[in-house]
N, C-alpha and C. Protein backbone atom coordinates (compact mmCIF):
# COMPACT_ATOMS: atom_id res chain seq x y z
N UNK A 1 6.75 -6.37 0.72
CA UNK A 1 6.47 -4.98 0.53
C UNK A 1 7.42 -4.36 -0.49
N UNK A 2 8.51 -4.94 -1.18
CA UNK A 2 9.30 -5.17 -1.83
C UNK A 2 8.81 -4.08 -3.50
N UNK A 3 8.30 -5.09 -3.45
CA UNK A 3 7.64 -4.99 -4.75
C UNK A 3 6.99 -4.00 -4.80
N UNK A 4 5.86 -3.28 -3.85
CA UNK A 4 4.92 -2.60 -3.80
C UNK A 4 6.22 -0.78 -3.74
N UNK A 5 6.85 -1.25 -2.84
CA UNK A 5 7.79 0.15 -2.97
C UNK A 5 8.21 0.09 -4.26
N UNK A 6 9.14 -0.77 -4.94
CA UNK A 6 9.44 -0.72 -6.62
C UNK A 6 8.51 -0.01 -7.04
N UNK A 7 7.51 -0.39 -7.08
CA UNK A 7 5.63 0.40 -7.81
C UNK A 7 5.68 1.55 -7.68
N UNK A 8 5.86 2.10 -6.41
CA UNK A 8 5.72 3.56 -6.25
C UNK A 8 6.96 3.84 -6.02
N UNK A 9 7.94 3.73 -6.46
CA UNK A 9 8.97 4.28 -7.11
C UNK A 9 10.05 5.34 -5.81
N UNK A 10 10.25 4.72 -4.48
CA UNK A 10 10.26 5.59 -3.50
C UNK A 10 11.65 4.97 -3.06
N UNK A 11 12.73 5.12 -2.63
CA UNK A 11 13.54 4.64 -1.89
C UNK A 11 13.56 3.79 -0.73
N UNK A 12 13.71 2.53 -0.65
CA UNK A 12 13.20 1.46 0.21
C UNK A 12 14.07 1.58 1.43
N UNK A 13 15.02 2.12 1.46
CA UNK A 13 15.79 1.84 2.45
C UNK A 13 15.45 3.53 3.75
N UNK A 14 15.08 4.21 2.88
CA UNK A 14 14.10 5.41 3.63
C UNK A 14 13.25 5.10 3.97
N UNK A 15 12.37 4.39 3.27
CA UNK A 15 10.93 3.79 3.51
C UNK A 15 10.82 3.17 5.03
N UNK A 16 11.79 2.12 4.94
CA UNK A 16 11.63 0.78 6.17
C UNK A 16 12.44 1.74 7.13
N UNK A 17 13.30 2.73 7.16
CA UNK A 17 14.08 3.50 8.27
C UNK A 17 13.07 4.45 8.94
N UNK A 18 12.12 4.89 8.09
CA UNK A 18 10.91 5.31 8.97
C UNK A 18 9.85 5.09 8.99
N UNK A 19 9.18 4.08 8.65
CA UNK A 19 7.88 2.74 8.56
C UNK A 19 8.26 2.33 9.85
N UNK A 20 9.53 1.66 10.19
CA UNK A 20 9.95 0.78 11.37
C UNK A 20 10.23 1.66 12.69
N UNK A 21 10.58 3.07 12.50
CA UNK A 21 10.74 3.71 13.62
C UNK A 21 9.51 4.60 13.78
N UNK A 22 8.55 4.48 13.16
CA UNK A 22 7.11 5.06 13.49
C UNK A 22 6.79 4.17 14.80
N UNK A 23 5.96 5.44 15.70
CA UNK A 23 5.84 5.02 17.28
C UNK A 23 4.61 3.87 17.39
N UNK A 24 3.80 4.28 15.99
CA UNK A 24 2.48 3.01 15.57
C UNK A 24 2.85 2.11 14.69
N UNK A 25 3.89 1.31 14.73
CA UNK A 25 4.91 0.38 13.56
C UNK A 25 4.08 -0.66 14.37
N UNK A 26 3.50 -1.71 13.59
CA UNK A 26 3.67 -2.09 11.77
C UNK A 26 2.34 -1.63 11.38
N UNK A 27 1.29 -1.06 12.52
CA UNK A 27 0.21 -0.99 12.02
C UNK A 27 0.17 0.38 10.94
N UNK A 28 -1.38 0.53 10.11
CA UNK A 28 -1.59 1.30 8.96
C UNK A 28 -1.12 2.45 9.23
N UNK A 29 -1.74 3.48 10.34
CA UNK A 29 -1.12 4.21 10.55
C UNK A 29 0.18 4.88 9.89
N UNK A 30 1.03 4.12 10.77
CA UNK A 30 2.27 3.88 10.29
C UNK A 30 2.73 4.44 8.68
N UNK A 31 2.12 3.28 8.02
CA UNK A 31 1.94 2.78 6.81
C UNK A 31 1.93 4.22 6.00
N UNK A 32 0.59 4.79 6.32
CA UNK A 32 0.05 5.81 5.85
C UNK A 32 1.30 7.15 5.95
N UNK A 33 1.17 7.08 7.47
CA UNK A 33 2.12 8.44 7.61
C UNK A 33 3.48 8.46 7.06
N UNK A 34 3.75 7.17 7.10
CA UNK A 34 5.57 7.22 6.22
C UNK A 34 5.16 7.81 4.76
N UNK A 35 4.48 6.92 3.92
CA UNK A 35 4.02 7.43 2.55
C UNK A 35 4.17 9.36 2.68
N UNK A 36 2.95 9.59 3.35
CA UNK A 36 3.44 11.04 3.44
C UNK A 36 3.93 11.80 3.53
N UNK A 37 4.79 10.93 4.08
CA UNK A 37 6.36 11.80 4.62
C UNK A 37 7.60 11.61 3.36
N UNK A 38 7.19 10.48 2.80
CA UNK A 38 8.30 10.08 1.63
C UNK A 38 7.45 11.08 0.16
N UNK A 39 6.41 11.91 0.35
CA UNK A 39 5.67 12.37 -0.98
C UNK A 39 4.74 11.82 -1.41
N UNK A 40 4.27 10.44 -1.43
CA UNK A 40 3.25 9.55 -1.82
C UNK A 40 1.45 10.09 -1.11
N UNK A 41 0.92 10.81 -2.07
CA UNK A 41 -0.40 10.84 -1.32
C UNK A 41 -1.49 9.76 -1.10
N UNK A 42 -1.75 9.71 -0.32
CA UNK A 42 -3.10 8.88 0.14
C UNK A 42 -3.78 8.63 0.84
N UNK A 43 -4.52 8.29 1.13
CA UNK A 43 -5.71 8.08 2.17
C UNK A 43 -6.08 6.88 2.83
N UNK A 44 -6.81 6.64 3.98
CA UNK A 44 -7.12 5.32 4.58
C UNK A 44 -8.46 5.16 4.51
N UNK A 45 -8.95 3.98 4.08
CA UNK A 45 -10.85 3.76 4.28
C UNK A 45 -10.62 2.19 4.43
N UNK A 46 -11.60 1.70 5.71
CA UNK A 46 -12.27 0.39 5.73
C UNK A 46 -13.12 0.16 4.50
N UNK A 47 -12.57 -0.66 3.62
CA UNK A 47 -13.70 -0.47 2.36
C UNK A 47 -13.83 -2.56 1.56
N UNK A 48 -15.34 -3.00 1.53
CA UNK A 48 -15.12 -4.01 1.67
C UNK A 48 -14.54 -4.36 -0.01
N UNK A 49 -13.82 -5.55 -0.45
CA UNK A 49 -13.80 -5.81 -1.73
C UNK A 49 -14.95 -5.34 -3.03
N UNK A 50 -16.49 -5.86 -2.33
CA UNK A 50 -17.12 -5.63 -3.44
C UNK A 50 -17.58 -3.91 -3.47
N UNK A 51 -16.52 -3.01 -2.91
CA UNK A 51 -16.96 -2.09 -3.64
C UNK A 51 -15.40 -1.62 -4.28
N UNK A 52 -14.72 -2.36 -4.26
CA UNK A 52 -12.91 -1.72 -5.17
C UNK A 52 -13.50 -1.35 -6.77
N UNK A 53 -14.25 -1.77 -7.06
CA UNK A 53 -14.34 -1.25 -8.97
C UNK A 53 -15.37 0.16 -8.45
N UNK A 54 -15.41 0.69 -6.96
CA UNK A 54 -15.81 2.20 -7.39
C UNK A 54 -14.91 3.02 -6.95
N UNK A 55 -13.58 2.64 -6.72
CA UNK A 55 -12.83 3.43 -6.30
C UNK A 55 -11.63 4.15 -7.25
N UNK A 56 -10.56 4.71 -6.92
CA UNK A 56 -9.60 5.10 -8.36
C UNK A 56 -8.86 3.95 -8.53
N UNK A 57 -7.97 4.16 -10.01
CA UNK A 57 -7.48 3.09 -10.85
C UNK A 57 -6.35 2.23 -10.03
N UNK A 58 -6.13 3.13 -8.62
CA UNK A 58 -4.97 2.11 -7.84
C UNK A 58 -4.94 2.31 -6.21
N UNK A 59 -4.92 1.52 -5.79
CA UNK A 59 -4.97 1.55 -4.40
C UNK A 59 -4.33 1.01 -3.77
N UNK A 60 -4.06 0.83 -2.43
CA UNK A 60 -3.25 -0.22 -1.54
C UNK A 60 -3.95 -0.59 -0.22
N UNK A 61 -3.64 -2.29 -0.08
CA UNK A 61 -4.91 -2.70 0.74
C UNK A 61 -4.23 -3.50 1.68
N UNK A 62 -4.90 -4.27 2.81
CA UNK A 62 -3.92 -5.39 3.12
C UNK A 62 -4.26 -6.23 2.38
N UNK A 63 -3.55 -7.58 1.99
CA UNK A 63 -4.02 -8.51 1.52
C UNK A 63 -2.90 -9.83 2.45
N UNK A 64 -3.93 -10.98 2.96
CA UNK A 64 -3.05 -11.39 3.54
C UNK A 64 -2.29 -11.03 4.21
N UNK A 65 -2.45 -10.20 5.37
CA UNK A 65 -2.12 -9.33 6.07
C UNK A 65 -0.25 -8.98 5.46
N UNK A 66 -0.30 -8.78 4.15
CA UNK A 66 0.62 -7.72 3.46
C UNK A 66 -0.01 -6.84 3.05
N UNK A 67 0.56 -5.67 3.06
CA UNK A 67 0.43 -3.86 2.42
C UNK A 67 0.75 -4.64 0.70
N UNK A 68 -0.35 -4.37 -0.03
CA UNK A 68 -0.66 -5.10 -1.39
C UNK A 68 -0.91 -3.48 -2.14
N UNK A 69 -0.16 -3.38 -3.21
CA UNK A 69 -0.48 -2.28 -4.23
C UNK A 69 -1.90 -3.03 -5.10
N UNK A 70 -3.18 -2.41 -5.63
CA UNK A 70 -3.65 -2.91 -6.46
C UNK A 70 -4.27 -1.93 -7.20
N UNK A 71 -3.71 -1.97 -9.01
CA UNK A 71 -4.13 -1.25 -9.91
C UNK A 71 -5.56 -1.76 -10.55
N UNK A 72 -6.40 -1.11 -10.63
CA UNK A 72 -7.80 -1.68 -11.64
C UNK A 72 -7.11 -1.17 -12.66
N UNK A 73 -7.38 -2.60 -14.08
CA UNK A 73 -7.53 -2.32 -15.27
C UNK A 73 -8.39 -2.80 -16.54
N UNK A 74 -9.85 -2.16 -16.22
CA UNK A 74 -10.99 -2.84 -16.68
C UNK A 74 -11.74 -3.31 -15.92
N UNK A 75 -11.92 -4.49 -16.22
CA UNK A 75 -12.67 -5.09 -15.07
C UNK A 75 -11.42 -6.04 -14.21
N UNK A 76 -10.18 -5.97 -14.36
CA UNK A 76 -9.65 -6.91 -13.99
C UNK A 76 -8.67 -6.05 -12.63
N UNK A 77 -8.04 -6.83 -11.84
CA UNK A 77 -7.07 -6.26 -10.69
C UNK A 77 -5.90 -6.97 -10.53
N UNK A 78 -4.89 -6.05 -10.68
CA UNK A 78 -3.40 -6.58 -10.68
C UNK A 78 -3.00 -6.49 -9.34
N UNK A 79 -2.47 -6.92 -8.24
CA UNK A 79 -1.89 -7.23 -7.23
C UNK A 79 -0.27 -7.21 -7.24
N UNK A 80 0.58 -6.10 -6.76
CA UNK A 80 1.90 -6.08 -6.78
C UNK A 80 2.22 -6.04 -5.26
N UNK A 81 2.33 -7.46 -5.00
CA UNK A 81 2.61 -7.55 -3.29
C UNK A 81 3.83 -9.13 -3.24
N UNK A 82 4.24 -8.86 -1.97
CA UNK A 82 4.87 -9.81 -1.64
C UNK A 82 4.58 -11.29 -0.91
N UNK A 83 3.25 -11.50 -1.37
CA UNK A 83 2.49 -12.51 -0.72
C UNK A 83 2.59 -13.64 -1.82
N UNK A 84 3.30 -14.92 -1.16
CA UNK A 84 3.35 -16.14 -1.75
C UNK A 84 2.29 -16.70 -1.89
N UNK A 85 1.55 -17.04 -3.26
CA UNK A 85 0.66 -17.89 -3.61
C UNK A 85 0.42 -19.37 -3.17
């Protein structure tokens, strides 16, 4: 998740101090409401892959059950997560 905080540019050590003490930790929830609380807006949707090229230019998903940043650029998708290939 490393990486994905670098991305959005947020203080990590705030981040995981209240990500981890959220009463719904580790699930989205969670996830969601810390962002909000650190300034980061966003939203939650069950949304399957083949519809990500109708959504905006960046999102965050699980992938591999990691919290995965992913920017569209074109037709292509960049993945800034901490998931070993």
């Amino acid at each position: 998740m490393t990486k994905l905080l670098d991305k959005l540019n947020i203080d990590k050590s705030e981040f995981f101090l209240q990500f981890q003490s959220h009463p719904n930790y580790p699930f989205s929830l969670a996830f969601t409401e810390t962002l909000s609380f650190m300034g980061v807006n966003n939203q939650a949707y069950t949304l399957d892959k083949e519809y990500w090229a109708d959504i905006t230019e960046s999102f965050i998903t699980i992938y591999k059950n990691k919290f995965t940043l992913v920017e569209k650029r074109n037709d292509l998708f960049i993945l800034y997560s901490d998931v070993v290939s």
